[in-house]
Every structure is written in structure tokens, then in C-alpha cells.
Protein backbone atom coordinates (compact mmCIF):
# COMPACT_ATOMS: atom_id res chain seq x y z
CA UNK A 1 84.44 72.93 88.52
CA UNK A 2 84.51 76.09 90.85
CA UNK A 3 87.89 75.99 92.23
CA UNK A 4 87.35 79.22 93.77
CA UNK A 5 84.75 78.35 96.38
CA UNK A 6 85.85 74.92 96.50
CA UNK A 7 89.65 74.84 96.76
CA UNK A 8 91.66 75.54 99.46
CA UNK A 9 94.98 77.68 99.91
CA UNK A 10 98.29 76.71 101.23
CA UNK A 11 100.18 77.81 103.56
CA UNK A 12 102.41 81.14 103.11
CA UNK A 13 105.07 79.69 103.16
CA UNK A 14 104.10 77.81 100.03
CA UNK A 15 103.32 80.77 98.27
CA UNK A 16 106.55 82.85 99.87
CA UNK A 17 108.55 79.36 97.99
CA UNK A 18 107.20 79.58 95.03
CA UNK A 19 107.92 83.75 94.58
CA UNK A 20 111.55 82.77 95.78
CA UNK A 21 111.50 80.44 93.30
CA UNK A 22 110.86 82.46 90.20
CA UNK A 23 113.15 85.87 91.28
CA UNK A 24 115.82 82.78 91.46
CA UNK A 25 115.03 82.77 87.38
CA UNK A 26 116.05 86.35 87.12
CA UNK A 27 119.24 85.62 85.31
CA UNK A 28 117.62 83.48 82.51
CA UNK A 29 114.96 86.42 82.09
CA UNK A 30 117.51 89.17 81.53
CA UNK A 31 119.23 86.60 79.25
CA UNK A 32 116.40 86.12 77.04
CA UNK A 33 114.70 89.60 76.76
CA UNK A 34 118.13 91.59 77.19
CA UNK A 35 120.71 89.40 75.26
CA UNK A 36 122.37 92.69 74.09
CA UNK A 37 122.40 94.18 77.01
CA UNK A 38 119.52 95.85 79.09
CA UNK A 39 120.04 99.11 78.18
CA UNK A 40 119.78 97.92 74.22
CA UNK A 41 116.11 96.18 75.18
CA UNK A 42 112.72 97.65 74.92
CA UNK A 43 111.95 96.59 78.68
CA UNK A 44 114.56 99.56 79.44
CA UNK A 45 112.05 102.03 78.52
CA UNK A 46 109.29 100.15 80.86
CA UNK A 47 110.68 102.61 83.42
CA UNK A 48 113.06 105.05 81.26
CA UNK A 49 111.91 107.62 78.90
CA UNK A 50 113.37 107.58 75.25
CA UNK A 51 115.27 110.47 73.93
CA UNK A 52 111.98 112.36 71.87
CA UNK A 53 110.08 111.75 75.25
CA UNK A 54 112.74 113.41 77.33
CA UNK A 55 112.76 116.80 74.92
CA UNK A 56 109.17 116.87 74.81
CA UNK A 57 109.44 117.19 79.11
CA UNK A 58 111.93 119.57 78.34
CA UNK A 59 109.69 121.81 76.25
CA UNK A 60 106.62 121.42 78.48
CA UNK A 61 108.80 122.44 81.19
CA UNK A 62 110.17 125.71 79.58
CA UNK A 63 106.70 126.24 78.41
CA UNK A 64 105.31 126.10 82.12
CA UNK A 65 108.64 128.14 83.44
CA UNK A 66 108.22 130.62 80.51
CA UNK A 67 104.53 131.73 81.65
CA UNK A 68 105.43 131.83 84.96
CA UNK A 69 108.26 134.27 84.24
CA UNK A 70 106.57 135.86 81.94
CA UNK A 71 103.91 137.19 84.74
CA UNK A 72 106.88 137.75 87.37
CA UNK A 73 108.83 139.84 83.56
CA UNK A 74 112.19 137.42 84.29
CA UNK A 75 111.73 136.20 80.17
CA UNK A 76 115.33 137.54 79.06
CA UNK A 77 116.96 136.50 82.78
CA UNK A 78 115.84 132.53 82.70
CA UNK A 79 114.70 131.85 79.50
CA UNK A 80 117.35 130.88 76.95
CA UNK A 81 116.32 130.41 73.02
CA UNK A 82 114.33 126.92 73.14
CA UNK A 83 116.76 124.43 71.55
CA UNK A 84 115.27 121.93 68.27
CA UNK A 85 115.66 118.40 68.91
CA UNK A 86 119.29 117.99 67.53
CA UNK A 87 120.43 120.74 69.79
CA UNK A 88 119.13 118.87 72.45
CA UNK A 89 120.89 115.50 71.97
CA UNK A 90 124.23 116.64 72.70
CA UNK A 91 123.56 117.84 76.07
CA UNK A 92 121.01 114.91 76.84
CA UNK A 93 122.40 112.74 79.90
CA UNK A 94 119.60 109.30 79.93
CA UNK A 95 118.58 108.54 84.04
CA UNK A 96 120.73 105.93 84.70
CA UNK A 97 119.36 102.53 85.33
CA UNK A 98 119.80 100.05 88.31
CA UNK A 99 119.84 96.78 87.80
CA UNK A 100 118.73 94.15 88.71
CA UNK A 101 116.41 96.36 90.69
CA UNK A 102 113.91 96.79 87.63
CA UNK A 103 114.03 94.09 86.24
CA UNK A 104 112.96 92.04 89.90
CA UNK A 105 110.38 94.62 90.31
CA UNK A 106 108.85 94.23 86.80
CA UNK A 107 108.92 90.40 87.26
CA UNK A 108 107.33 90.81 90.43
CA UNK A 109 104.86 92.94 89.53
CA UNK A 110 103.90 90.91 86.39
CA UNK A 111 103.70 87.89 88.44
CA UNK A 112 101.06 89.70 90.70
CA UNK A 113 98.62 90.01 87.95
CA UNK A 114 98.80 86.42 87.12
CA UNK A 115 98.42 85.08 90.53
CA UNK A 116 97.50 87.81 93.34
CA UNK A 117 94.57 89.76 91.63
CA UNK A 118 90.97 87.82 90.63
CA UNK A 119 93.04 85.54 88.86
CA UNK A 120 95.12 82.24 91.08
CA UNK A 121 97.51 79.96 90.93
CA UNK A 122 97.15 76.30 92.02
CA UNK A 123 98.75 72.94 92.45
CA UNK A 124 98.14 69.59 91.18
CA UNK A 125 96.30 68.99 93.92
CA UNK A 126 93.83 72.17 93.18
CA UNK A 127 95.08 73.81 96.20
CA UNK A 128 95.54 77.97 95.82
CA UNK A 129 98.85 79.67 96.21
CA UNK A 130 97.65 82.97 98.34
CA UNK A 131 99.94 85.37 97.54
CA UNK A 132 97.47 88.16 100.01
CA UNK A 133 96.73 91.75 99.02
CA UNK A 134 98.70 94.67 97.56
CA UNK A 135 100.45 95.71 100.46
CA UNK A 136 101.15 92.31 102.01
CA UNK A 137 102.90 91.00 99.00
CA UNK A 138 105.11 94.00 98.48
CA UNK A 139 106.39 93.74 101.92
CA UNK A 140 106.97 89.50 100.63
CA UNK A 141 108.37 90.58 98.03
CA UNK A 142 110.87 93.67 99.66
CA UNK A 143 111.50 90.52 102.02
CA UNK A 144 113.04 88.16 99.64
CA UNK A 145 115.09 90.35 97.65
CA UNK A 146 116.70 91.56 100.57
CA UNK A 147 117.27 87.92 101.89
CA UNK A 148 118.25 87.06 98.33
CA UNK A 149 120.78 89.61 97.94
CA UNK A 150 119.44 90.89 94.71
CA UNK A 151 119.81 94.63 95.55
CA UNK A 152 120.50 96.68 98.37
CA UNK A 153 117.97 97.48 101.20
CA UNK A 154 119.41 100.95 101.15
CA UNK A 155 117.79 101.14 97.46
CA UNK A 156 114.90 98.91 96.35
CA UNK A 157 111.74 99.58 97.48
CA UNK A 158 108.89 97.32 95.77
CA UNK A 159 106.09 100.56 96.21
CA UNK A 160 107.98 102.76 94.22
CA UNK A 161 108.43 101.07 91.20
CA UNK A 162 104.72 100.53 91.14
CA UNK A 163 104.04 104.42 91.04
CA UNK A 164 106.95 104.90 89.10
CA UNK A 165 106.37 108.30 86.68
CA UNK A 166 107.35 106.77 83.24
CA UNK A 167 106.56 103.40 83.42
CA UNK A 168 104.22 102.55 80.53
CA UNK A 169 102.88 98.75 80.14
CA UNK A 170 100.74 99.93 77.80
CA UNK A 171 103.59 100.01 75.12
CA UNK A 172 105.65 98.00 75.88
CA UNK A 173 105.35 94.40 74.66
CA UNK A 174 105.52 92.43 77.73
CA UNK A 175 104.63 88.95 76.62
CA UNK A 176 108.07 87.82 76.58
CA UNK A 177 107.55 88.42 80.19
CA UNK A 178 104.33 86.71 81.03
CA UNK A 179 105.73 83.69 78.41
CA UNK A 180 109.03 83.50 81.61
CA UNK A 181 106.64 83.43 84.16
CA UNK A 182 104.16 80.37 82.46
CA UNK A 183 106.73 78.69 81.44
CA UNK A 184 108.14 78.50 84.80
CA UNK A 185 104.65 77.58 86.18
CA UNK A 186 104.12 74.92 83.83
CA UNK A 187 107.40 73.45 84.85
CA UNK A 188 106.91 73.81 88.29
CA UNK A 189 103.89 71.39 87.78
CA UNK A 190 101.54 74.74 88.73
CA UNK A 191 98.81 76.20 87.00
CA UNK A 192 96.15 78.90 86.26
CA UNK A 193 92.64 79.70 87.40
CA UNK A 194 91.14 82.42 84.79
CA UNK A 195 89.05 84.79 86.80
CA UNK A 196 87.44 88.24 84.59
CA UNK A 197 88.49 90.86 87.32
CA UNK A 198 85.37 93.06 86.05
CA UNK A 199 82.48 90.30 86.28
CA UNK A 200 83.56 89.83 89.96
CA UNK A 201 84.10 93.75 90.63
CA UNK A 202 80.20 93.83 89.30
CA UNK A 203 78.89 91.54 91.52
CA UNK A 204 80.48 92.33 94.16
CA UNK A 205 79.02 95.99 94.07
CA UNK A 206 75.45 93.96 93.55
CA UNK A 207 75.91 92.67 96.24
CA UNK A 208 76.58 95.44 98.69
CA UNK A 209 73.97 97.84 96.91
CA UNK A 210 71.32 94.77 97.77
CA UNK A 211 72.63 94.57 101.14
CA UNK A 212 72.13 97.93 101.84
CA UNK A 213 68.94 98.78 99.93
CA UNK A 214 67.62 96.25 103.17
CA UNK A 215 69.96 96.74 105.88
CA UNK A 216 68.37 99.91 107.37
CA UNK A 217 64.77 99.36 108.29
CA UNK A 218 64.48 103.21 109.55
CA UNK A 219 65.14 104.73 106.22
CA UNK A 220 68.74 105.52 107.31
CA UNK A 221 71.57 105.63 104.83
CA UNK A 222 74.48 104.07 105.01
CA UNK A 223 77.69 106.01 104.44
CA UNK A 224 78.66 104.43 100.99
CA UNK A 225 75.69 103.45 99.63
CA UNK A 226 74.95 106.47 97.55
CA UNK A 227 78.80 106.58 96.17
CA UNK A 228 78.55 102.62 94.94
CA UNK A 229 75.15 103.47 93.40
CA UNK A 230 77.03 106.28 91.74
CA UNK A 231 79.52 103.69 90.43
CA UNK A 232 76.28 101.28 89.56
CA UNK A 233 75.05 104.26 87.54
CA UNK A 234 78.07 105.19 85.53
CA UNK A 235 79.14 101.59 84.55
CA UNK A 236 75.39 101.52 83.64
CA UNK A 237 74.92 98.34 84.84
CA UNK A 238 71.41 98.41 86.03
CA UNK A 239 68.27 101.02 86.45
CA UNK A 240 66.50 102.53 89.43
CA UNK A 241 62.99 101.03 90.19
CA UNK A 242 60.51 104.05 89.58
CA UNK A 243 58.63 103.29 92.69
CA UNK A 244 61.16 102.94 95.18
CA UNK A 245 64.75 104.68 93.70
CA UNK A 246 66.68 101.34 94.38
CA UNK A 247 68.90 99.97 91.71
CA UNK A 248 67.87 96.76 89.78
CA UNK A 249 70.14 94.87 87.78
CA UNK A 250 69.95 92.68 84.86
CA UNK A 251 70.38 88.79 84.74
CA UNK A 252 73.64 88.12 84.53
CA UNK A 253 73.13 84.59 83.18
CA UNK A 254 72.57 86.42 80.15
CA UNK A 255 75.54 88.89 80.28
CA UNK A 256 77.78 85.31 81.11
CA UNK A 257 76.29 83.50 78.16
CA UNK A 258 77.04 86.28 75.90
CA UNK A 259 80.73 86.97 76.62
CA UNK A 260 82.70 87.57 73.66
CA UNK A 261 86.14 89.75 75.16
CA UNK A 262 88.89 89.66 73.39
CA UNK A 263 91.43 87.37 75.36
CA UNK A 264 93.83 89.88 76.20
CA UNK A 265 97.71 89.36 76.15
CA UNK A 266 97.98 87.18 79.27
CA UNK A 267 95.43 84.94 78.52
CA UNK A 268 96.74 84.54 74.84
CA UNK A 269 100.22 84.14 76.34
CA UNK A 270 98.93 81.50 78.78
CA UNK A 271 97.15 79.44 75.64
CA UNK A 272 100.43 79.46 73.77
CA UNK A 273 102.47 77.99 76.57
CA UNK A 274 99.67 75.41 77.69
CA UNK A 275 98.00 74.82 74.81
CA UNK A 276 94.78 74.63 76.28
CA UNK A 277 92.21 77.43 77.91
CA UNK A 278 92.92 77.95 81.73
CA UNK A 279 90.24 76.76 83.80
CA UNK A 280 87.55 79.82 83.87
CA UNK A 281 88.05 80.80 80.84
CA UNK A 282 85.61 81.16 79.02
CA UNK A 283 83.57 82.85 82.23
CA UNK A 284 80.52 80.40 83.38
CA UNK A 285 77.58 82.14 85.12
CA UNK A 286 77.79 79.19 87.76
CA UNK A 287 81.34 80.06 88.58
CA UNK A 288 80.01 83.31 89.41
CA UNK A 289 76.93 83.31 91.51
């Protein structure tokens, strides 16, 4: 069953009810991945450096201030002796944290992968919560907190926690996370359409590279096709045609058929909680194309 083409979204205000919904589970979350206190829990250091991290910006800093004074001959005036680690600690002061400001904007952004990318949420009913793009649901999101009274206007600002400088998914073990948000799903009588984010991202650019290799009848070029070719190329997802340059690509029934990925932690996470594979998962060719 293709939900995707076949399904139907709800209204905004559905999806705007359902966000409200789960920041109103904050509490519980900090509860269960904090219970010592946030500053004690691994999701402090989602956005917060640990102490060997913070001396080894130290050092890269003196080394980068230390060559530049060393051309301008200021070594003796700016540079003190570099400190070792323990004489370091004493004088280390940790960036404070603000709470519950990162923990609603790693929620929120966690949530986004599971139901605003490829991937979406639906209803009983198989109708789609549309959550929009990027930029739409940060200003949803900036929305409800304020209404919500979770933090201060003044302060919180979705975008910025997104580029934040030391945040680092990567190693942090954020399935506690994605287990809150399921869980709350599941409850909510909600649930998940699988979608692989790269099959989509390759057909999509097969798509517009066909387009274009027969949209311009006088041999013009449009602005972008030689940059998604480029892409085409270094993905290495298809050949040029010796007698005409344009790209060809290979069946993609076959790739489909042959899809072994690794589920990765929000798919396993989803499994656990449900107990079943998400619909999508694995990837048909015929949900596809």
C-alpha cells in the first residue's frame, strides 16, 4: 500500500496539535533521561563540550594565537607557558546550560526526523500529519514554546540550536529519545510511514536530469543541469551514453530488490516499541516509481 501517493494530509492545525502535544511530555523526558539531574546526563554534552574537549580548544587556540604572534614577534607579551590538562581544570568554568531550552529543541528536532523529512506520520485513518519544510516548522515550533511558556522569547530561538557549534548526534546515544517520542505516538493511536531519504533523493535527481536532457529542443542548457549531472556522476549512479553525453541510469527494480541497509537507530528504535516493521520498510520498488 503506497500511502504516500495515496493518503491525504490533515489540516495544520492537526499537525500544530500533535507537536503541542508531545513538548507537553517534556517533563516526563527530562525525568527519564536526566533522573540525576541534566547536567549529570549524557544528553548535556549533545550541546556542551566535556572537560578534555574544552582543553583541546584551548590548545588549538594558543596554537593558532601563537603563530600569529609569532609573525607580528609578541611570543613573550601574549603567550604564557601552555598549561597540561590538570593545570587546566582548576581554572575551567563549563558554558552554562539553559534549560528547558535544550532539551525542547533536541525533542523538537528529533521529532523532525521522524515525521517532517522523507519519512511521515499518520492516523488511523492513513491520513498524513504535514509538519511542512525546515523553515516552516521552526517558526511552529518557536510558536508554541512561546505560547507554552517553556522559555523566554527573549532567548530561544529554534535555528540556532540546529547550527549549534558542539552539538554532536553522532555520539551521543539518542535512542532513549526517539524510544519518548514512539512511545508517545503509539499511544496517541499514530504511526509511522518508513521512507529511505536517499532512494527518493536519487530519483528525484533522475528525474530532473531526464527532464532536462529533453526540455530544450535548441541545444540550450539549462542552468542546473550540468551541476545535478555532477551530483549523478559522483554518487555514481549511472553512465553517460557515448553517443549523445546524457546520463543513463540503471534499473532500479534491481537496486530495490537488493536492499540490504542496516536499519539504523530509528528504525530499530521504532521495531522495539511496535514490534512490527513500519510500513515501507523494507523499501518496495512500487512504492517508489
Amino acid at each position: 500500500m503506497n500511502l504516500l501517493s495515496d493518503g491525504q494530509f490533515l489540516p495544520s492545525e492537526d499537525a500544530e496539535l500533535i507537536l503541542k502535544k508531545l513538548l507537553e511530555t517534556i517533563p516526563q523526558l527530562t525525568g527519564s533521561i536526566a533522573p540525576e539531574g541534566f547536567t549529570k546526563s549524557p544528553f548535556f554534552y549533545y550541546y556542551h563540550q566535556t572537560l578534555a574537549e574544552e582543553y583541546q580548544m584551548y590548545r588549538r587556540i594558543r596554537a593558532m594565537r601563537f603563530k600569529d604572534d609569532k609573525r607580528e614577534k609578541k611570543i613573550l607579551v601574549r603567550n604564557p607557558p601552555l598549561l597540561t590538562f590538570e593545570e587546566f581544570i582548576p581554572g575551567y568554568k563549563p558554558m552554562p546550560h539553559h534549560l528547558p531550552d535544550e532539551i525542547v529543541a533536541m525533542l523538537c528536532e528529533l521529532f523532525y526526523q521522524i515525521a517532517g523529512g522523507s519519512c511521515k506520520i499518520y492516523n488511523q485513518d492513513n491520513y498524513y500529519y504535514g509538519f511542512g519544510g525546515s523553515d516552516h516548522y521552526g517558526q511552529t515550533v518557536q510558536k508554541l514554546v512561546y505560547e507554552m511558556g517553556l522559555t523566554s522569547k527573549e532567548y530561544f530561538f529554534y535555528s540556532t540550536y540546529l547550527r549549534h557549534p558542539y552539538k554532536k548526534a553522532s555520539r551521543v546515544d539518542l535512542r532513549p529519545v526517539y524510544e519518548h517520542i514512539f512511545k508517545f505516538l503509539k499511544s496517541a493511536g499514530i504511526n509511522w510511514h518508513f521512507r529511505e531519504f536517499y532512494f527518493d533523493f536519487i530519483l528525484g535527481l533522475k528525474r530532473e536530469i531526464e527532464a532536462k536532457n529533453t526540455a530544450f529542443e535548441d541545444g540550450t542548457e539549462h542552468p542546473t543541469f550540468g551541476i545535478l549531472e555532477g551530483i549523478a556522476s559522483f554518487l555514481q549512479l549511472g553512465d553517460r551514453n557515448p553517443e549523445n553525453g546524457e546520463m543513463v541510469f540503471p534499473d532500479f527494480g534491481t537496486e530495490f530488490i537488493n536492499y540490504n541497509k542496516e536499519p539504523d537507530l530509528i528504525l530499530k528504535t521504532y521495531i522495539d516499541v511496535y514490534g512490527a516493521y513500519p510500513v515501507g520498510y523494507p523499501p518496495k520498488m512500487t512504492d517508489y516509481i
